[in-house]
PDB file of N, CA and C in Angstrom:
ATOM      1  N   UNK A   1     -61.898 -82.296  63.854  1.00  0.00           N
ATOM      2  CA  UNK A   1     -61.121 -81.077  63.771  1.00  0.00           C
ATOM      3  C   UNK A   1     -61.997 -79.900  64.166  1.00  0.00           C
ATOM      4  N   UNK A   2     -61.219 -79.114  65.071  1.00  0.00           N
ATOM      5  CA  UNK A   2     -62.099 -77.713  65.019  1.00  0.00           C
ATOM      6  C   UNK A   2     -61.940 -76.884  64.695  1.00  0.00           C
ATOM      7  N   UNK A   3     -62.950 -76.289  63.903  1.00  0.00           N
ATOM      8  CA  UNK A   3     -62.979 -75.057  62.279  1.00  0.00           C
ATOM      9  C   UNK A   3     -62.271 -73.790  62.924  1.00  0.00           C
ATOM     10  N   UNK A   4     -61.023 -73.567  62.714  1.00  0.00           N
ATOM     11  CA  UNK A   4     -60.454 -72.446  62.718  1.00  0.00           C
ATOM     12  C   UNK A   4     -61.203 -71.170  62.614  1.00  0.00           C
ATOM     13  N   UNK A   5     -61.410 -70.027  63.171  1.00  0.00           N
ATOM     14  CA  UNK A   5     -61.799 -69.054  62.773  1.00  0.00           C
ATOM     15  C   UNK A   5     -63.416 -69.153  62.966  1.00  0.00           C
ATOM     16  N   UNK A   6     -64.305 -70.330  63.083  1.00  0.00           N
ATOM     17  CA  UNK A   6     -65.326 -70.666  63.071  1.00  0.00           C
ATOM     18  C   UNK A   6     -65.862 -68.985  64.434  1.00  0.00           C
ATOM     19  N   UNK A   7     -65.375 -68.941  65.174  1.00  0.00           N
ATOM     20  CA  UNK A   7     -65.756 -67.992  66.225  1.00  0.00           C
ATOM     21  C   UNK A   7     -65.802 -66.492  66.005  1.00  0.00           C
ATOM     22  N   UNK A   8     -65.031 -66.653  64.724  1.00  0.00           N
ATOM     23  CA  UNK A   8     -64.418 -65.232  64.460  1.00  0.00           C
ATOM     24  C   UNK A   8     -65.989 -64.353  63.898  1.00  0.00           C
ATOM     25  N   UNK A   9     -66.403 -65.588  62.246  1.00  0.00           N
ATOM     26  CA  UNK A   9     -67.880 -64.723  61.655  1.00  0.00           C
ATOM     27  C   UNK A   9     -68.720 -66.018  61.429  1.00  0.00           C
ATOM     28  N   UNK A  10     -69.955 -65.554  61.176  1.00  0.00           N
ATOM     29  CA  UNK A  10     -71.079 -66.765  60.968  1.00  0.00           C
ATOM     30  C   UNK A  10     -70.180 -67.348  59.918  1.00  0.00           C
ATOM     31  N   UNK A  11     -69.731 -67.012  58.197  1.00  0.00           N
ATOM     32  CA  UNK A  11     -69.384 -67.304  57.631  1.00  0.00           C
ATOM     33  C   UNK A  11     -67.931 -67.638  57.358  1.00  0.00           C
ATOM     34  N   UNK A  12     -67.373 -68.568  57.317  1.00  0.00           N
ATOM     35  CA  UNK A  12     -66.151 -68.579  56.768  1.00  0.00           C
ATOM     36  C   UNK A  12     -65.951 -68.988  55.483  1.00  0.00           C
ATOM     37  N   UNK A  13     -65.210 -68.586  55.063  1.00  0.00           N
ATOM     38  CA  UNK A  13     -64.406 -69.121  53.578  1.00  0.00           C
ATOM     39  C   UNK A  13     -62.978 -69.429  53.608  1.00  0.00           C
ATOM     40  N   UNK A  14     -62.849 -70.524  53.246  1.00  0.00           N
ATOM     41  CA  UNK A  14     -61.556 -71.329  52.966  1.00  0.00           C
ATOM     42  C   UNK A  14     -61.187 -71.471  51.899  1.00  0.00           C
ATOM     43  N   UNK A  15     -59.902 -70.535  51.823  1.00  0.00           N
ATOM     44  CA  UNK A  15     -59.533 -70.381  50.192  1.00  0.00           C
ATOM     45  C   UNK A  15     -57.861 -70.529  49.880  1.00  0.00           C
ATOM     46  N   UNK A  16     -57.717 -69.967  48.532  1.00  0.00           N
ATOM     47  CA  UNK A  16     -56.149 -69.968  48.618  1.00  0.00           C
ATOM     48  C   UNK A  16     -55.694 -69.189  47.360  1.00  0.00           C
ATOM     49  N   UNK A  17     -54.456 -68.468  47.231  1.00  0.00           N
ATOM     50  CA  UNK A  17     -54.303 -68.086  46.787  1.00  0.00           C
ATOM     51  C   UNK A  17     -54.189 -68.354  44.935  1.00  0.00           C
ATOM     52  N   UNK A  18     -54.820 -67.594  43.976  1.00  0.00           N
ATOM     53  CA  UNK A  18     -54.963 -67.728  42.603  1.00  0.00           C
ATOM     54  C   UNK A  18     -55.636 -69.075  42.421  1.00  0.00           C
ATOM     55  N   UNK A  19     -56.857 -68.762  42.891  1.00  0.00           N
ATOM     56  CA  UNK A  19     -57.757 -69.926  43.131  1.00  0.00           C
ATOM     57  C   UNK A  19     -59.029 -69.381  42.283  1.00  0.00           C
ATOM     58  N   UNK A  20     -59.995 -69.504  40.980  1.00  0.00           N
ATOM     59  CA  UNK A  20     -60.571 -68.561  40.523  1.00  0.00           C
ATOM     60  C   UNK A  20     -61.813 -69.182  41.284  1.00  0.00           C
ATOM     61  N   UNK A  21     -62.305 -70.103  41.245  1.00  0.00           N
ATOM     62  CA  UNK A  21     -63.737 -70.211  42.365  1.00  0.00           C
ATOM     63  C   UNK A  21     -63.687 -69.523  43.615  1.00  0.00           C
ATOM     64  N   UNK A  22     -62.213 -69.809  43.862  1.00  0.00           N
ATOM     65  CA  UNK A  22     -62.478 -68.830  45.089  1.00  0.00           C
ATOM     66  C   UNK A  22     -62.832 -67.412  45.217  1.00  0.00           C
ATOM     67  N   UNK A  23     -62.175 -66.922  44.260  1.00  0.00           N
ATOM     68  CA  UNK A  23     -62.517 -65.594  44.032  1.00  0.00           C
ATOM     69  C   UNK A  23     -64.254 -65.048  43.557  1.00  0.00           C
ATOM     70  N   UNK A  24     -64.609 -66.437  43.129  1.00  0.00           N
ATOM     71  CA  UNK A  24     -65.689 -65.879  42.639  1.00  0.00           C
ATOM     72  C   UNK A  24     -67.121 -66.749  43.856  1.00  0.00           C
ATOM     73  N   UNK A  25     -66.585 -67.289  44.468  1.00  0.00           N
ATOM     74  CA  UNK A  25     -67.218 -67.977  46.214  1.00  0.00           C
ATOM     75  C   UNK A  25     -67.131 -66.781  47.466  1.00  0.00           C
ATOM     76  N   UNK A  26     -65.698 -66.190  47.230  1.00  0.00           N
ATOM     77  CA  UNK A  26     -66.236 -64.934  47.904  1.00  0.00           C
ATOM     78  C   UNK A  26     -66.800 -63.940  47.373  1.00  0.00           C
ATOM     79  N   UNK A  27     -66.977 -63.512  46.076  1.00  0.00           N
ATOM     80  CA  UNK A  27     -67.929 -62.357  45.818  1.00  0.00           C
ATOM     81  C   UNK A  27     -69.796 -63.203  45.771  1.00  0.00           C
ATOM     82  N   UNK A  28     -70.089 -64.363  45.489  1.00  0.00           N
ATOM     83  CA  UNK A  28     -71.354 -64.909  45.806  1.00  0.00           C
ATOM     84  C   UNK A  28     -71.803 -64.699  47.311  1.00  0.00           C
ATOM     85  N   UNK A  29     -70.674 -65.004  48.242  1.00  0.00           N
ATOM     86  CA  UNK A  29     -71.129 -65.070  49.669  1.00  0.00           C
ATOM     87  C   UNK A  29     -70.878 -63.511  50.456  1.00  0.00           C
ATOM     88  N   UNK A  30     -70.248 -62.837  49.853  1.00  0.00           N
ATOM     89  CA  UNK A  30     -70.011 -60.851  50.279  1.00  0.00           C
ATOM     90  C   UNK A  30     -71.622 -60.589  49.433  1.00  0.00           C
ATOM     91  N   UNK A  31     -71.918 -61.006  48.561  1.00  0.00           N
ATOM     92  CA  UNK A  31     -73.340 -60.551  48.230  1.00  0.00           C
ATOM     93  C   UNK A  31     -74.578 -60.829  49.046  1.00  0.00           C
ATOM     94  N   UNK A  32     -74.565 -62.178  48.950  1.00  0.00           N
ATOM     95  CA  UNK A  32     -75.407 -62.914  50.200  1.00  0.00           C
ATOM     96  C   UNK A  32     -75.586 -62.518  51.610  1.00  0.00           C
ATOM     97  N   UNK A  33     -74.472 -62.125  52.235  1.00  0.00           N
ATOM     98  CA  UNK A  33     -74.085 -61.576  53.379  1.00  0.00           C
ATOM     99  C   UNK A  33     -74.981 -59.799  53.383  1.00  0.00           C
ATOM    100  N   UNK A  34     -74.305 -59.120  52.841  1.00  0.00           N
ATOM    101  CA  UNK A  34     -75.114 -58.040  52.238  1.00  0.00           C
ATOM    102  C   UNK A  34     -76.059 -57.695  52.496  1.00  0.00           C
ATOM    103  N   UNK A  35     -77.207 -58.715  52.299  1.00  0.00           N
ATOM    104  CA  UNK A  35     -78.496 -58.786  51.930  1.00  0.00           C
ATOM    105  C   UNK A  35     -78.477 -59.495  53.684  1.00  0.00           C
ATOM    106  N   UNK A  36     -78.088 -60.453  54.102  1.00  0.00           N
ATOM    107  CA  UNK A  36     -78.708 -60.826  55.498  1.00  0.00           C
ATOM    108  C   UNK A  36     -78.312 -60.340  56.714  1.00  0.00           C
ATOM    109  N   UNK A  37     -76.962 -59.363  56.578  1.00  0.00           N
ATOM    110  CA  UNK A  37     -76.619 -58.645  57.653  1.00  0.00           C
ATOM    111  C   UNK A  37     -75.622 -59.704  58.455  1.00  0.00           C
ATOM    112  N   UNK A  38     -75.832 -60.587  58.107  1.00  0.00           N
ATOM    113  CA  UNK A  38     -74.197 -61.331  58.780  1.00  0.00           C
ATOM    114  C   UNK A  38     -72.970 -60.980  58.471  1.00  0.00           C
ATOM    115  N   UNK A  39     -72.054 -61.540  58.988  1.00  0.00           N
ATOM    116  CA  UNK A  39     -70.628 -61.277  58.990  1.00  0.00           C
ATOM    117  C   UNK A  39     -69.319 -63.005  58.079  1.00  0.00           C
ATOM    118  N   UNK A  40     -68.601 -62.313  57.520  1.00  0.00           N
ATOM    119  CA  UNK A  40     -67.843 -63.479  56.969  1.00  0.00           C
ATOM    120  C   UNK A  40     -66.555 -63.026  57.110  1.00  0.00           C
ATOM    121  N   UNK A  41     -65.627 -64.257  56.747  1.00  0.00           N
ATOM    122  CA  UNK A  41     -64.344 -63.759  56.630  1.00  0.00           C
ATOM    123  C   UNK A  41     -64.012 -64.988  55.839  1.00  0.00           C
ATOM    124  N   UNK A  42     -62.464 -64.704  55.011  1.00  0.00           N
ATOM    125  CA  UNK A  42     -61.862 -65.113  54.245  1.00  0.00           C
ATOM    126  C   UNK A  42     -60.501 -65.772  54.967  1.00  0.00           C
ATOM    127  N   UNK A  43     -60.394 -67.015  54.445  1.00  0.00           N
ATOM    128  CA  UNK A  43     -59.050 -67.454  55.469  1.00  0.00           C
ATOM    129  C   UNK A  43     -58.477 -68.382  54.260  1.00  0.00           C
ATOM    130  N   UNK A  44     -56.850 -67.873  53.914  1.00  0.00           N
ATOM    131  CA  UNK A  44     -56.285 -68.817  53.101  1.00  0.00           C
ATOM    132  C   UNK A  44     -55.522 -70.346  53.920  1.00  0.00           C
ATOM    133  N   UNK A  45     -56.178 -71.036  53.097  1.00  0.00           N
ATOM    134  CA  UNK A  45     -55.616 -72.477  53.715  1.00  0.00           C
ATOM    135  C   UNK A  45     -53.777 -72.207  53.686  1.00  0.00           C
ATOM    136  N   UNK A  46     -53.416 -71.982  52.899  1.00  0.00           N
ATOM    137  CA  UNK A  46     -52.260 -72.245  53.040  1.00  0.00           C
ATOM    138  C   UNK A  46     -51.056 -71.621  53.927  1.00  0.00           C
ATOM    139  N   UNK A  47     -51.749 -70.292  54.925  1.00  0.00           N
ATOM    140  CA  UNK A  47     -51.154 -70.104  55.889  1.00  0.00           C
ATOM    141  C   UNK A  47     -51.321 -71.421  57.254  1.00  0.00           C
ATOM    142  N   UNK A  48     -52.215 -72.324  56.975  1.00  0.00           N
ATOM    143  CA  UNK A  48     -52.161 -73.251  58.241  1.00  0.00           C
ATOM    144  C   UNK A  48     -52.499 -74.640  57.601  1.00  0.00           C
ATOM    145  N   UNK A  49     -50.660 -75.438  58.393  1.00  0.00           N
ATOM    146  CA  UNK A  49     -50.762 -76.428  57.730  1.00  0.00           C
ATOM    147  C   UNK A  49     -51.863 -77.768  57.809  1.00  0.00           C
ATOM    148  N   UNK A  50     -52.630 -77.331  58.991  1.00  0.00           N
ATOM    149  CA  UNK A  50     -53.780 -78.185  59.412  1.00  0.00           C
ATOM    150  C   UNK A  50     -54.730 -78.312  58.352  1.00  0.00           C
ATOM    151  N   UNK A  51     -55.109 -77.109  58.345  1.00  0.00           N
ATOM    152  CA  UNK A  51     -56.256 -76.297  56.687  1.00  0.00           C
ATOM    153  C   UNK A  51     -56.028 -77.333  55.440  1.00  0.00           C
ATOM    154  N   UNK A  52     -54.506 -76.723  55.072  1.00  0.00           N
ATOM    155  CA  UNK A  52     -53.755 -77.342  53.894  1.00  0.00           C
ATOM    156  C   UNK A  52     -54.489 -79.206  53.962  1.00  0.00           C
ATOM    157  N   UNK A  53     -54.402 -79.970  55.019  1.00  0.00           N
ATOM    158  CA  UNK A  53     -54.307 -81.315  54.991  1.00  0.00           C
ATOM    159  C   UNK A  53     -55.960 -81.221  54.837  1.00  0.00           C
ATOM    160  N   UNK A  54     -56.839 -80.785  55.299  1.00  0.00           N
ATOM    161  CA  UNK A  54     -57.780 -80.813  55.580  1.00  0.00           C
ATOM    162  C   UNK A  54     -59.006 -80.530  54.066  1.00  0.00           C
ATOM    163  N   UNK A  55     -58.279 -79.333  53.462  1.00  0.00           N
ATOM    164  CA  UNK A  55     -59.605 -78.820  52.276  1.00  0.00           C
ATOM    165  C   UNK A  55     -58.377 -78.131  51.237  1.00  0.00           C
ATOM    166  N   UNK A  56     -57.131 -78.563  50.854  1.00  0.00           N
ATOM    167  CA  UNK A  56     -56.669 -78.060  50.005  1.00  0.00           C
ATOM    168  C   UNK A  56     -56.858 -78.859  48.521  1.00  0.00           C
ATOM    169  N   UNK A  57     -57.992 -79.780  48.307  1.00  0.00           N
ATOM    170  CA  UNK A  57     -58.317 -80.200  47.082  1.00  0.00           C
ATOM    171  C   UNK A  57     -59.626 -79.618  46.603  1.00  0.00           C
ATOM    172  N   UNK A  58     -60.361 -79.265  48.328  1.00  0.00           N
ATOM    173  CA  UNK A  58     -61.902 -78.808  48.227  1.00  0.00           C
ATOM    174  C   UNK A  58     -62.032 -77.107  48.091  1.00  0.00           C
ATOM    175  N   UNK A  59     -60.667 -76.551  48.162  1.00  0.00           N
ATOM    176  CA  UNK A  59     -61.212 -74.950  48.302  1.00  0.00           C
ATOM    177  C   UNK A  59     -61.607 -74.389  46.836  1.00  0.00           C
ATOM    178  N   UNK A  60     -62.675 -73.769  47.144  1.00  0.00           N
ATOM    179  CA  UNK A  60     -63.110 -73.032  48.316  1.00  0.00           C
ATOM    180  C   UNK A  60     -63.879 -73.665  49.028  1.00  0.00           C
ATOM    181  N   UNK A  61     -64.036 -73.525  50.201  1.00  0.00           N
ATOM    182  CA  UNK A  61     -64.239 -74.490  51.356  1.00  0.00           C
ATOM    183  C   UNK A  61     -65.125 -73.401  52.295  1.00  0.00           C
ATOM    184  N   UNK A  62     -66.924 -73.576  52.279  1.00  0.00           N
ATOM    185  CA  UNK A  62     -67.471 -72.669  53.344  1.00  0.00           C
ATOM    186  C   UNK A  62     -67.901 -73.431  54.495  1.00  0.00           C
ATOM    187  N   UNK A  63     -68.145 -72.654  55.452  1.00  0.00           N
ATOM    188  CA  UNK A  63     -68.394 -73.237  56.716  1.00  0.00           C
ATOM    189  C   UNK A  63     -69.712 -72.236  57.060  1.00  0.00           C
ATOM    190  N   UNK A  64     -71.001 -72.528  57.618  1.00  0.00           N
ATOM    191  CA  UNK A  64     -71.925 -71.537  58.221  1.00  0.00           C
ATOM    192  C   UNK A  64     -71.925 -72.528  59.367  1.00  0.00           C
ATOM    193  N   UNK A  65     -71.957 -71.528  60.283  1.00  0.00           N
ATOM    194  CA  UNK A  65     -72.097 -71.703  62.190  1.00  0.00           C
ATOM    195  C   UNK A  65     -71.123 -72.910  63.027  1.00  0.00           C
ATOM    196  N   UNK A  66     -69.566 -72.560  61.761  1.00  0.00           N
ATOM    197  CA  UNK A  66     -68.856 -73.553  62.150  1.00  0.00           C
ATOM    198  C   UNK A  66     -69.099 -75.055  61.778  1.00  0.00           C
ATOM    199  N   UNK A  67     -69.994 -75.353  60.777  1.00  0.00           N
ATOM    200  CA  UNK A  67     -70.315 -76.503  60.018  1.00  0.00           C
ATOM    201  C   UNK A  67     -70.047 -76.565  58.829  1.00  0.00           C
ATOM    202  N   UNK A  68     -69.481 -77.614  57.952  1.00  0.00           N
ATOM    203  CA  UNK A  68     -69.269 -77.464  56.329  1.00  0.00           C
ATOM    204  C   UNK A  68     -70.330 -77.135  55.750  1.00  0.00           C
ATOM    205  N   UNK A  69     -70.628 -76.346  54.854  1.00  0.00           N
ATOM    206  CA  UNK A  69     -71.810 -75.734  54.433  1.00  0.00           C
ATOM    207  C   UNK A  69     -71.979 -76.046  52.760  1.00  0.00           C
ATOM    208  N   UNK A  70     -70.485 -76.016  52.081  1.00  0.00           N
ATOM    209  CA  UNK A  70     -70.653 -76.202  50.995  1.00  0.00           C
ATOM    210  C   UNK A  70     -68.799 -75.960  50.388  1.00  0.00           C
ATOM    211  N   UNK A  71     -68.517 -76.629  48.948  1.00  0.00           N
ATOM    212  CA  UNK A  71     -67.462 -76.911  48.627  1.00  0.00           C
ATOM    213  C   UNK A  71     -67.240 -76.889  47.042  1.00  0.00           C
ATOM    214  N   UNK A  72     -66.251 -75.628  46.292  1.00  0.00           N
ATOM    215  CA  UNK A  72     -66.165 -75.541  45.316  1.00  0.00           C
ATOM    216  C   UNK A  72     -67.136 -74.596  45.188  1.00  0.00           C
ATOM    217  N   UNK A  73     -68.426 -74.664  45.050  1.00  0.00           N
ATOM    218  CA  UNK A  73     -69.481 -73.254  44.574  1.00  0.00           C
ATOM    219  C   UNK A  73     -70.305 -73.132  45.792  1.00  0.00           C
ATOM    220  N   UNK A  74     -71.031 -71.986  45.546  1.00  0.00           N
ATOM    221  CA  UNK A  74     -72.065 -71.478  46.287  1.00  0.00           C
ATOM    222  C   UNK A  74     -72.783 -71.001  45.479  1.00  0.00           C
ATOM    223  N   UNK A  75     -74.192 -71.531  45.963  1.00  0.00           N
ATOM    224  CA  UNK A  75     -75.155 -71.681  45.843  1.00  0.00           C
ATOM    225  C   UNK A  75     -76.230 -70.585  46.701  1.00  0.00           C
ATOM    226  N   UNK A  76     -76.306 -68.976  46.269  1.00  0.00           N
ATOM    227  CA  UNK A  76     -77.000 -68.661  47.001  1.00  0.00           C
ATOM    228  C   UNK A  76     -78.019 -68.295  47.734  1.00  0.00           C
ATOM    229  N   UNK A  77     -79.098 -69.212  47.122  1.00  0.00           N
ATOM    230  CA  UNK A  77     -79.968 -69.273  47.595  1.00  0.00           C
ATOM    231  C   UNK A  77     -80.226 -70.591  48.616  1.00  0.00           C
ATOM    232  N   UNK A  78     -79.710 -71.178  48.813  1.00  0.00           N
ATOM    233  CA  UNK A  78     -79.051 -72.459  49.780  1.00  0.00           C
ATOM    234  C   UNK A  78     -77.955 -71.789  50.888  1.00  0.00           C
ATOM    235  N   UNK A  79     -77.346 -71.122  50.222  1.00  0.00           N
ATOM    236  CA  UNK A  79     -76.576 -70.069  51.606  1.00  0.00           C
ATOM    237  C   UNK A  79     -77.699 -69.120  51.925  1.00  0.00           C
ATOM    238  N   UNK A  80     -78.381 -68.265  51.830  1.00  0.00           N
ATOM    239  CA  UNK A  80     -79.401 -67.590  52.569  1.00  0.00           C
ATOM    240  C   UNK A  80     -80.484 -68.417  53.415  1.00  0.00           C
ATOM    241  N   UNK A  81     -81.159 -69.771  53.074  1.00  0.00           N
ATOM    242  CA  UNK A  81     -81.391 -70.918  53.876  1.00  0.00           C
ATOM    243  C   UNK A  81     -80.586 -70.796  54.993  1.00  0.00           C
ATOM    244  N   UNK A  82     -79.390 -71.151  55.108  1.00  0.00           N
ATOM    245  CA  UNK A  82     -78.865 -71.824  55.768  1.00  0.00           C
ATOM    246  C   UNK A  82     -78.754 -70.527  57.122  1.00  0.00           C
ATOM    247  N   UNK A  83     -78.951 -68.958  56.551  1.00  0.00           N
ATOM    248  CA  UNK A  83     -78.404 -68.125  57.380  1.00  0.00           C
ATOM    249  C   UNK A  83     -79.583 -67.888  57.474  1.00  0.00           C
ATOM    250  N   UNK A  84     -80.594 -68.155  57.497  1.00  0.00           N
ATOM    251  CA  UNK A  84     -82.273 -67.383  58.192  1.00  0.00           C
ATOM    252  C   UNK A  84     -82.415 -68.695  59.070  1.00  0.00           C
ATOM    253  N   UNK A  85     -81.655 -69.712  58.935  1.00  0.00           N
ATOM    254  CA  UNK A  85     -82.379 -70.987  59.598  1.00  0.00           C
ATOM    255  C   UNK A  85     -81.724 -70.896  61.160  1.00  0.00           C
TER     256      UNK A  85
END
């Protein structure tokens, strides 16, 4: 499959609505980001039914450089790795 949105920012997040990790996966990775000067964006699975089949048990669902990066939490000092590397 190819990562939707992957082109759009280094970071993506795959989320969904009233999701509380998610909410709290994007304020870990808007912090992280912050600090390294990259770019992210937020994409709810459930506007695309591809998404939905794909990570609607795993969201929040990150992707760095268009690769799965990590699933359920973030970890950010393993996400700043991943964005200096």
């Amino acid at each position: 499959m190819t990562v939707p949105h992957a082109d759009v920012a280094r970071v993506v997040v795959f989320t969904r609505a009233g999701c509380h990790l998610c909410e709290v996966a994007e304020q870990a990775v808007a912090a992280v980001v912050a600090e390294t000067g990259d770019d992210w964006q937020a994409v709810d699975v459930d506007g695309e039914p591809e998404l939905v089949r794909a990570f609607s048990e795993q969201v929040p669902v990150i992707f760095v450089d268009g690769r799965q990066h990590d699933f359920w939490r973030v970890d950010p000092v393993r996400l700043r790795a991943a964005l200096s590397g």
